[in-house]
PDB file of N, CA and C in Angstrom:
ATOM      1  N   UNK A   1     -55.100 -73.285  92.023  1.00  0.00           N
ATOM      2  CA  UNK A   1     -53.959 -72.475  92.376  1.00  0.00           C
ATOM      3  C   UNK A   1     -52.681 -73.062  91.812  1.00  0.00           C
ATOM      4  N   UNK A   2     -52.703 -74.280  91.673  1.00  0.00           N
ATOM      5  CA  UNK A   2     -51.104 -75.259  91.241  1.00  0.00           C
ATOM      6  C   UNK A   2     -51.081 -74.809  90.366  1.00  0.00           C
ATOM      7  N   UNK A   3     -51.870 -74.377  89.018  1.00  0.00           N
ATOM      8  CA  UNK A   3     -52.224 -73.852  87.727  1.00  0.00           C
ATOM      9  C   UNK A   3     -51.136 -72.631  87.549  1.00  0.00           C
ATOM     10  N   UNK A   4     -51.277 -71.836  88.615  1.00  0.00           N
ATOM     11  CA  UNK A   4     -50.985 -70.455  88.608  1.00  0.00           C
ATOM     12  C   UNK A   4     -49.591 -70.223  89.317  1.00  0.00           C
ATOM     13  N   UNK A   5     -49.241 -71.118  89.904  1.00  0.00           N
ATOM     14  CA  UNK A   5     -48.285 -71.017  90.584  1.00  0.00           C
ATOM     15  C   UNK A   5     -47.092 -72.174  89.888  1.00  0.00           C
ATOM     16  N   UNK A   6     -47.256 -73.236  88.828  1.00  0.00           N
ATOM     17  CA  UNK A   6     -46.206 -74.183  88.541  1.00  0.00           C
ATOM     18  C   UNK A   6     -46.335 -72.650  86.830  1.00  0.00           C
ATOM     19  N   UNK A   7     -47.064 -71.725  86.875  1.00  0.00           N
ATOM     20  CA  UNK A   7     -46.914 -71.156  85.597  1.00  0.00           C
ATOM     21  C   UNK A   7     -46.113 -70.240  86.068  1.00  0.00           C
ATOM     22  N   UNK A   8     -45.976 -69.679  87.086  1.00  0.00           N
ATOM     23  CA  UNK A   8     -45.382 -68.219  87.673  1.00  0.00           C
ATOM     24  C   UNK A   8     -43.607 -69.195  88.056  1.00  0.00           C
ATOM     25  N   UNK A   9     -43.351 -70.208  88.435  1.00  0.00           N
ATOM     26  CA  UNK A   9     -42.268 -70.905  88.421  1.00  0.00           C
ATOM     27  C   UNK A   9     -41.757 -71.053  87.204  1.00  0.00           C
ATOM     28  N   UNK A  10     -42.479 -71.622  86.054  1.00  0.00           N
ATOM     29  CA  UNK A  10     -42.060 -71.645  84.912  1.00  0.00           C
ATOM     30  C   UNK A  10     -41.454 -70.282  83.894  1.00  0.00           C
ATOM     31  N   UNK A  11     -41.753 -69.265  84.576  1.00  0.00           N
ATOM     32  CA  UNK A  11     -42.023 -67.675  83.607  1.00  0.00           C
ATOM     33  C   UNK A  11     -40.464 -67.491  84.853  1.00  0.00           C
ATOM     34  N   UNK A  12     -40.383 -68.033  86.034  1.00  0.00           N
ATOM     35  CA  UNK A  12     -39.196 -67.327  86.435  1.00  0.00           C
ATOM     36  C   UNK A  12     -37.829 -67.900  85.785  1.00  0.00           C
ATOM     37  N   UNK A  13     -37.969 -69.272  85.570  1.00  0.00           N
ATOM     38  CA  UNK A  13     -36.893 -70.150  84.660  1.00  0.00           C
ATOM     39  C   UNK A  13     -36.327 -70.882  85.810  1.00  0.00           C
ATOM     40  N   UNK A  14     -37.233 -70.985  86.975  1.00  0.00           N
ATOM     41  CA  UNK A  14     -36.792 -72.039  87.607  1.00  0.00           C
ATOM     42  C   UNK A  14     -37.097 -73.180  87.963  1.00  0.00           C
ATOM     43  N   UNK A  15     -36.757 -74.259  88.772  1.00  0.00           N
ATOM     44  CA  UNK A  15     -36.852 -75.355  89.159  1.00  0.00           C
ATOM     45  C   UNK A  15     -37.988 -75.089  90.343  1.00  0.00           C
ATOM     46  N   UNK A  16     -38.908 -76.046  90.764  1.00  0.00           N
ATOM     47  CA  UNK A  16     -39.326 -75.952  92.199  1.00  0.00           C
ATOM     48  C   UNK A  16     -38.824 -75.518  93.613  1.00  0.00           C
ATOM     49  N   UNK A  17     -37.638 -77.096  93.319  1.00  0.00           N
ATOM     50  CA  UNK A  17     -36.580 -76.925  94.105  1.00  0.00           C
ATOM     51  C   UNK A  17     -35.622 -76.319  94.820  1.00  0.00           C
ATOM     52  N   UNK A  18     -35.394 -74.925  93.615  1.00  0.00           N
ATOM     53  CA  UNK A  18     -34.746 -73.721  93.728  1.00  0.00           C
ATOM     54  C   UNK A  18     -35.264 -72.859  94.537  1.00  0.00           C
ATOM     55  N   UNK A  19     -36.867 -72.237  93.691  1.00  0.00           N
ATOM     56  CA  UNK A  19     -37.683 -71.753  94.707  1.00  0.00           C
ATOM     57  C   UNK A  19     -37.778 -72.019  95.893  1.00  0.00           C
ATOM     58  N   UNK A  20     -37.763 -73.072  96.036  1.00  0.00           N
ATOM     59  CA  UNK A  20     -38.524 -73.426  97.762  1.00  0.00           C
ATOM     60  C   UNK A  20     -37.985 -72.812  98.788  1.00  0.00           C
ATOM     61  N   UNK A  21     -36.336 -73.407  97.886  1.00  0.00           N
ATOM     62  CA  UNK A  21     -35.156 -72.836  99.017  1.00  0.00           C
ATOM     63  C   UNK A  21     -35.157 -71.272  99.019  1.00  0.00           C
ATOM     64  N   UNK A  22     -35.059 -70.371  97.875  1.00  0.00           N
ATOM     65  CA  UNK A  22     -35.266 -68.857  98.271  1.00  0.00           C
ATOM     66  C   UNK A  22     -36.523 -68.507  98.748  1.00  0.00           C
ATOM     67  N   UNK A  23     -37.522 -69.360  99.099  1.00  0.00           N
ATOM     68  CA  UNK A  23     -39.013 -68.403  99.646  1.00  0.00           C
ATOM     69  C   UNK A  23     -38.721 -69.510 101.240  1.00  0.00           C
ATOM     70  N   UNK A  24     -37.604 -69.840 100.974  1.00  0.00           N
ATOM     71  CA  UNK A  24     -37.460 -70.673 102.894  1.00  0.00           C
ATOM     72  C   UNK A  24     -38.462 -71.768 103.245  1.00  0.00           C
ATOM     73  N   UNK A  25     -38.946 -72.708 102.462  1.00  0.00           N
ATOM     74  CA  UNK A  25     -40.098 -73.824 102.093  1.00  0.00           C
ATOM     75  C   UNK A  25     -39.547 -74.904 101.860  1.00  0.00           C
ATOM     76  N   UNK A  26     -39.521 -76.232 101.961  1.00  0.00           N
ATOM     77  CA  UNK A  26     -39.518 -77.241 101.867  1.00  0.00           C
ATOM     78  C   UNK A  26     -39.757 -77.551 100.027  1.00  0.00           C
ATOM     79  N   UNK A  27     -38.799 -78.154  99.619  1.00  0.00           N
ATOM     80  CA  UNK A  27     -39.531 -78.932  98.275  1.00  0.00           C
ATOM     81  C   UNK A  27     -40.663 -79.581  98.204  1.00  0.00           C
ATOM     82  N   UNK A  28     -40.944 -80.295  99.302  1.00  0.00           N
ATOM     83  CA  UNK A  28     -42.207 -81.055  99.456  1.00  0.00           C
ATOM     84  C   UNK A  28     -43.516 -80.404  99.542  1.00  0.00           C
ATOM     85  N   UNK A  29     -43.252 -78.933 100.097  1.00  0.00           N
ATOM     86  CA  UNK A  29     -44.069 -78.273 100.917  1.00  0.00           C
ATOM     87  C   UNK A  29     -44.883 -77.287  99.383  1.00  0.00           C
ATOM     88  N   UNK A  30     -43.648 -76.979  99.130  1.00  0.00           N
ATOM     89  CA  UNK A  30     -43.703 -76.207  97.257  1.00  0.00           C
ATOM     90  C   UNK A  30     -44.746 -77.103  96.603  1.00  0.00           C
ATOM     91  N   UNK A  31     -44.450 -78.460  96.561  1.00  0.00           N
ATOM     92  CA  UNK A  31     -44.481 -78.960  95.265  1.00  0.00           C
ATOM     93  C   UNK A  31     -46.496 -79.586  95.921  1.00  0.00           C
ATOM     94  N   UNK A  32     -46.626 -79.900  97.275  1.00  0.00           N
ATOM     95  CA  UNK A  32     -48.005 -79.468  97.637  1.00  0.00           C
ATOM     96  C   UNK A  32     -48.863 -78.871  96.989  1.00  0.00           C
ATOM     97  N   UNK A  33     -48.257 -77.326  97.242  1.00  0.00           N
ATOM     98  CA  UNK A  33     -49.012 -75.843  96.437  1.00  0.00           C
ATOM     99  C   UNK A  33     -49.509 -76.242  95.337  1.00  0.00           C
ATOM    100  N   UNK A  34     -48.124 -76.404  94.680  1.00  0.00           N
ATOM    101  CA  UNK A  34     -48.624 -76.691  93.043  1.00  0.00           C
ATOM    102  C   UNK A  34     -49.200 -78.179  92.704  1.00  0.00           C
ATOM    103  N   UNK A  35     -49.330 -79.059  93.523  1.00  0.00           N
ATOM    104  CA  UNK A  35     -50.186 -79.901  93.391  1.00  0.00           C
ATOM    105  C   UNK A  35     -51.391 -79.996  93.976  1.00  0.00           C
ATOM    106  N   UNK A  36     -51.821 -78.670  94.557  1.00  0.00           N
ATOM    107  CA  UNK A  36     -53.009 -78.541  95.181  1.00  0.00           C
ATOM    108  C   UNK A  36     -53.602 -79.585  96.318  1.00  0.00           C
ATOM    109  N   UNK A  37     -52.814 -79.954  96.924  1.00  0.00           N
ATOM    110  CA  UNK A  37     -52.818 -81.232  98.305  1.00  0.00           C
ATOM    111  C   UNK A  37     -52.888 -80.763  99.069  1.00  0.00           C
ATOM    112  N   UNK A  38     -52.088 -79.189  99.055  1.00  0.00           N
ATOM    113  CA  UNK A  38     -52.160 -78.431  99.968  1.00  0.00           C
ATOM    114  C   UNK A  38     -52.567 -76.544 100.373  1.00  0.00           C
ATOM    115  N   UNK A  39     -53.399 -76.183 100.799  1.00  0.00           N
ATOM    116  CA  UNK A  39     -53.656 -74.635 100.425  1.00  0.00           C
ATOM    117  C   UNK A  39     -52.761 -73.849 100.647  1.00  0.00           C
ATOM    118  N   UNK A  40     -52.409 -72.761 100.065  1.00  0.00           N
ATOM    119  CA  UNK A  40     -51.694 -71.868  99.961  1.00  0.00           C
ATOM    120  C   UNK A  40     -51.606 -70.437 101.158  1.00  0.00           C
ATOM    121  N   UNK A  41     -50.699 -70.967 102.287  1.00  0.00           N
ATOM    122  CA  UNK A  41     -51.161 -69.686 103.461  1.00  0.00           C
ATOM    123  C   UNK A  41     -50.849 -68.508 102.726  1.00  0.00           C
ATOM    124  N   UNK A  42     -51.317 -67.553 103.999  1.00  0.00           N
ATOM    125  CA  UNK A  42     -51.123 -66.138 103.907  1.00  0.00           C
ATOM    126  C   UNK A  42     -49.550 -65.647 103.601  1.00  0.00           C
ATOM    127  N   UNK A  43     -48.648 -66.603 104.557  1.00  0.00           N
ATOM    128  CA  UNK A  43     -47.286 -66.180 104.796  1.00  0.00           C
ATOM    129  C   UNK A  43     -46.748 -66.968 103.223  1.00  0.00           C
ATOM    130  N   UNK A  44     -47.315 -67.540 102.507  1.00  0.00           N
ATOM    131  CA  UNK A  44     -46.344 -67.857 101.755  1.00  0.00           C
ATOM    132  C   UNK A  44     -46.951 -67.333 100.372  1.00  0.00           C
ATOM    133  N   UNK A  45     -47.893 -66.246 100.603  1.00  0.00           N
ATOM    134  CA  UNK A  45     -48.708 -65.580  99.678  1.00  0.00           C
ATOM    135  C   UNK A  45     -47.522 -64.496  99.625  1.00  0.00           C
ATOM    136  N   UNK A  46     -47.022 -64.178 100.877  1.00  0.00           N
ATOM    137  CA  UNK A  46     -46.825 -62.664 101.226  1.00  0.00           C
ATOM    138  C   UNK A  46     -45.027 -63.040 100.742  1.00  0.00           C
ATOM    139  N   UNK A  47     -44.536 -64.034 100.918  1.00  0.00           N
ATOM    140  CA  UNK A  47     -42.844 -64.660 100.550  1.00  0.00           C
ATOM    141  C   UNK A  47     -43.267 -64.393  98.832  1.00  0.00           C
ATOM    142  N   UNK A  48     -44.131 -64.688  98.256  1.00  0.00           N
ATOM    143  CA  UNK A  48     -44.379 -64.737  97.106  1.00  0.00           C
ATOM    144  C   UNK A  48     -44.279 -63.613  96.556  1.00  0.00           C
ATOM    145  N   UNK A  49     -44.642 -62.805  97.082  1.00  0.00           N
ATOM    146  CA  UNK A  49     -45.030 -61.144  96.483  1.00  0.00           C
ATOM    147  C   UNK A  49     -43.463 -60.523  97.400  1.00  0.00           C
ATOM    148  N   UNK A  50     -42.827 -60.852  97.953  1.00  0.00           N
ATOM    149  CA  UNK A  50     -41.744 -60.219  98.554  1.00  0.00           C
ATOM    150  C   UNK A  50     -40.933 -60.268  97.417  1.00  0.00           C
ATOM    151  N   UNK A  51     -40.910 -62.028  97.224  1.00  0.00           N
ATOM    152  CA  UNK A  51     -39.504 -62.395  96.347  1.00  0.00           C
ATOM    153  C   UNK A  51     -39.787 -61.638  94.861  1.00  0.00           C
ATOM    154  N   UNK A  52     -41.422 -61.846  94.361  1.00  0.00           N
ATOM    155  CA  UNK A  52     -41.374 -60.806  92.766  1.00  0.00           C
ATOM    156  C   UNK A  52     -41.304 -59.440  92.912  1.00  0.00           C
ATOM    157  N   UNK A  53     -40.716 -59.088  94.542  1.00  0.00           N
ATOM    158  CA  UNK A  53     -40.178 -57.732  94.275  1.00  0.00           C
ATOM    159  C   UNK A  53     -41.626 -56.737  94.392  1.00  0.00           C
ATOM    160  N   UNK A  54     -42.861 -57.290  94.673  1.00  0.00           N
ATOM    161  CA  UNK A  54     -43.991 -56.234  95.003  1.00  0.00           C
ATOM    162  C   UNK A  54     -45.285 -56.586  93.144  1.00  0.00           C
ATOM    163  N   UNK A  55     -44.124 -57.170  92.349  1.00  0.00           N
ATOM    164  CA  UNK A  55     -44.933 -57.277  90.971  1.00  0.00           C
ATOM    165  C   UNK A  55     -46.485 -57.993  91.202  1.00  0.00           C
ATOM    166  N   UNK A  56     -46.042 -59.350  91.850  1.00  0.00           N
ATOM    167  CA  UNK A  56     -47.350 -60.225  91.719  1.00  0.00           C
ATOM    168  C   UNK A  56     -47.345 -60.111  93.559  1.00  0.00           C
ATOM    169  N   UNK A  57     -48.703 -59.277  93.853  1.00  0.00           N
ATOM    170  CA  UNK A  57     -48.866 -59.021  95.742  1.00  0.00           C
ATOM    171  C   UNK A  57     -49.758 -60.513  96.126  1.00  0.00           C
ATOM    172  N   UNK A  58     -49.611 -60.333  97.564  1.00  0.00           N
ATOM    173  CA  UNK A  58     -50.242 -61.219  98.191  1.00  0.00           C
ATOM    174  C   UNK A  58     -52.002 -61.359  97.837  1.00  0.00           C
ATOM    175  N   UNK A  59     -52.115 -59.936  97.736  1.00  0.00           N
ATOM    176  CA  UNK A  59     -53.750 -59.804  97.453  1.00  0.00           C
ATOM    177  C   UNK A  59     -53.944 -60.813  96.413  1.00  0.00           C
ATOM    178  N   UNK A  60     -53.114 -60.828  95.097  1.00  0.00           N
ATOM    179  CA  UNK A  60     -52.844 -60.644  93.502  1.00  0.00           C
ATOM    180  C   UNK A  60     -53.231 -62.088  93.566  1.00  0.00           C
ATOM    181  N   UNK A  61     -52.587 -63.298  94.863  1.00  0.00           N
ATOM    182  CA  UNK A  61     -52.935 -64.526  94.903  1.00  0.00           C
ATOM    183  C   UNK A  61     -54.177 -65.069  95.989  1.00  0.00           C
ATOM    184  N   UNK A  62     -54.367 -64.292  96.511  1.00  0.00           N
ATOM    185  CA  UNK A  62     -55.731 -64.651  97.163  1.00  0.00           C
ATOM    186  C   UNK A  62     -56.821 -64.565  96.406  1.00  0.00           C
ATOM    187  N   UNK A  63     -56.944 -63.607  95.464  1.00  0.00           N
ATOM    188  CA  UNK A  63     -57.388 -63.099  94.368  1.00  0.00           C
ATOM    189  C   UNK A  63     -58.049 -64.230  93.210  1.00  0.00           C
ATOM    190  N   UNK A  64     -56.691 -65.244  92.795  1.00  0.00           N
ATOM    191  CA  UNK A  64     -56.980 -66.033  92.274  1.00  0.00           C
ATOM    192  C   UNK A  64     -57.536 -67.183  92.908  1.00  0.00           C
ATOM    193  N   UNK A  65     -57.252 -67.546  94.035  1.00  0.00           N
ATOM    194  CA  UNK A  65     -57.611 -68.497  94.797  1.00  0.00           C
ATOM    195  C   UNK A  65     -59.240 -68.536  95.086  1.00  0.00           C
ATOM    196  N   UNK A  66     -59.670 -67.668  95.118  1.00  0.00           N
ATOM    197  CA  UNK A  66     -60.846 -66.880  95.355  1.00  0.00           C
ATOM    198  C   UNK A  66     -61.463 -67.171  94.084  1.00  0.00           C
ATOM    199  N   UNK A  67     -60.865 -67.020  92.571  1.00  0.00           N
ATOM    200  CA  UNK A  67     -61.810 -66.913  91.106  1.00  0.00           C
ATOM    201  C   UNK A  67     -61.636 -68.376  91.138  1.00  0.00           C
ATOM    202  N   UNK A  68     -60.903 -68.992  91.661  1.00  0.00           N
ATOM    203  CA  UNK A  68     -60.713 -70.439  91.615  1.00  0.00           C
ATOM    204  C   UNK A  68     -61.992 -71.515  91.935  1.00  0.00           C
ATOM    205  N   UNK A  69     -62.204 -70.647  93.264  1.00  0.00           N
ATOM    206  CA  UNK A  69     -62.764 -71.448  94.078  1.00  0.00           C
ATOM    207  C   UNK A  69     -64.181 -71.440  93.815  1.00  0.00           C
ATOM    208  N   UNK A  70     -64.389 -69.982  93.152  1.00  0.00           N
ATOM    209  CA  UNK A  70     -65.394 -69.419  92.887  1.00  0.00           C
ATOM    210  C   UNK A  70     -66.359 -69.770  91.580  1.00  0.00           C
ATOM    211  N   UNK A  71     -65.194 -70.274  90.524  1.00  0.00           N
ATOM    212  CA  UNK A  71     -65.517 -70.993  89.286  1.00  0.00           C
ATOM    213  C   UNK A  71     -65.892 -72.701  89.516  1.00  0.00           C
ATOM    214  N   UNK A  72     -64.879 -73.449  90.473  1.00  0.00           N
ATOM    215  CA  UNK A  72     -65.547 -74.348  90.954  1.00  0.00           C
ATOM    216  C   UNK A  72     -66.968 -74.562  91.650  1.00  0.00           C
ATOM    217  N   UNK A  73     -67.428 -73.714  92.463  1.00  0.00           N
ATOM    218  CA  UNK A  73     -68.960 -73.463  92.690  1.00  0.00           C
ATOM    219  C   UNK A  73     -70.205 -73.350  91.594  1.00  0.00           C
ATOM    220  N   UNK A  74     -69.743 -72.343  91.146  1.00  0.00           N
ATOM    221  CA  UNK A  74     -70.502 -72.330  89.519  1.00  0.00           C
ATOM    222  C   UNK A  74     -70.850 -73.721  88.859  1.00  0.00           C
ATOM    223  N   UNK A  75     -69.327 -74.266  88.494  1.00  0.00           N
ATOM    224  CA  UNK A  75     -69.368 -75.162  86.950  1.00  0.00           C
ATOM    225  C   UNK A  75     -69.982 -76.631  87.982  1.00  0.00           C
ATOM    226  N   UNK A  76     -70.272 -76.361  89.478  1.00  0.00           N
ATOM    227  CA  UNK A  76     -70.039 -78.213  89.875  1.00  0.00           C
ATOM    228  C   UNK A  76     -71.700 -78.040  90.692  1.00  0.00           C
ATOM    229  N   UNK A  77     -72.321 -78.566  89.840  1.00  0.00           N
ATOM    230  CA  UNK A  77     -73.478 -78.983  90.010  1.00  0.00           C
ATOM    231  C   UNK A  77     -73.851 -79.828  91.095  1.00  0.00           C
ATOM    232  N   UNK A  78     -73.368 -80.946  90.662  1.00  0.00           N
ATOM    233  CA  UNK A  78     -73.345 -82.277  91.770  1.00  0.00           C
ATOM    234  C   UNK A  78     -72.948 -81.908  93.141  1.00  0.00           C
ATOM    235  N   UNK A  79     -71.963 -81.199  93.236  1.00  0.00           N
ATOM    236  CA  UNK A  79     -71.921 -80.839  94.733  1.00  0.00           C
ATOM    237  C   UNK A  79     -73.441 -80.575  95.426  1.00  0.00           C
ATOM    238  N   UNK A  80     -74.022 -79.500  94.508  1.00  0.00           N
ATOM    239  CA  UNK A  80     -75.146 -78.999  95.144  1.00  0.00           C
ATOM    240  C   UNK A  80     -76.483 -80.478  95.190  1.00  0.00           C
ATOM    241  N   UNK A  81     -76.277 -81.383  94.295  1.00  0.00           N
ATOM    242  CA  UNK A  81     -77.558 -82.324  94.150  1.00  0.00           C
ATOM    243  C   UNK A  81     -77.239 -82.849  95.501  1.00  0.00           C
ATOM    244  N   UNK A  82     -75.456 -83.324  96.160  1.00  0.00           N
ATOM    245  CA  UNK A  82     -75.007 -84.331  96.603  1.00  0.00           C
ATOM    246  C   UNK A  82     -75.087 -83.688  98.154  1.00  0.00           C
ATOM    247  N   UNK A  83     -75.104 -82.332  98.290  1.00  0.00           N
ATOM    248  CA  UNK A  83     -75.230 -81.781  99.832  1.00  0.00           C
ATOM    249  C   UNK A  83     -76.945 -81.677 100.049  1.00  0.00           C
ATOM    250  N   UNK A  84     -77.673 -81.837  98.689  1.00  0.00           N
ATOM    251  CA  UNK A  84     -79.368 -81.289  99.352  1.00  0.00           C
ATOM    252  C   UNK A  84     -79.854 -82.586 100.972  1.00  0.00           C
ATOM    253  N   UNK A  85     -78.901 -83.680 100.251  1.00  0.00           N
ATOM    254  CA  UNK A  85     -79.425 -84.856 101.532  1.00  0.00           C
ATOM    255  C   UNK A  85     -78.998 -84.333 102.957  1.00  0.00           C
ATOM    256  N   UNK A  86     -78.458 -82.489 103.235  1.00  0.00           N
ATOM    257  CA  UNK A  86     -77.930 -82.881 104.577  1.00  0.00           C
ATOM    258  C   UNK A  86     -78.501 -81.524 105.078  1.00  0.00           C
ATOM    259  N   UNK A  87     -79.478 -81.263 104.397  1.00  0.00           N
ATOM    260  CA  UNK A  87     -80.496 -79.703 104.875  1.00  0.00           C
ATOM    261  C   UNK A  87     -81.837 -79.730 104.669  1.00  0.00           C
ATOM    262  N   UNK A  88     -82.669 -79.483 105.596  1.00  0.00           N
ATOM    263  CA  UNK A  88     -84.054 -80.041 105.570  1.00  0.00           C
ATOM    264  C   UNK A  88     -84.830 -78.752 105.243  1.00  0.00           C
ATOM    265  N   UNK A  89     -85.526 -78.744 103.998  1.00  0.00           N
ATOM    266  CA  UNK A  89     -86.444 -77.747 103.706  1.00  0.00           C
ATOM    267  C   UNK A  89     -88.126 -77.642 104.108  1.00  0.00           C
TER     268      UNK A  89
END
């Protein structure tokens, strides 16, 4: 999600910093998101799609969060070798 969201900051021509303060967020709290430390709520899905004016919706980022999460499952193997030790067939 940091991917998608330090790119959608960059395309607006702003700072983090700036943002944070017009979506009512903490710099720290921003800079989380886009460092992926921290997940991305609903309410700041929905500040997101307020402030682009309806362009990029709340769905639009759950959306990605979702192909995100979803491509990580796929490409990560090892997860699956590294959980078989905790389900008994």
């Amino acid at each position: 999600m940091g991917f998608f969201l330090t790119e959608y900051i960059r395309n607006l021509g702003k700072k983090q910093k700036s943002l944070a303060s017009e979506i009512n967020v903490s710099a720290t709290e921003l800079n989380q998101y886009v460092k992926n430390s921290r997940a991305l709520p609903t309410e700041i899905m929905v500040r997101l799609e307020l402030y682009s004016r309806g362009i990029i919706l709340a769905e639009d980022w759950l959306a990605l969060i979702s192909k995100e999460k979803f491509h990580l499952l796929k490409a990560n193997e090892s997860l699956r070798e590294q959980q078989k030790r905790f389900v008994i067939i």
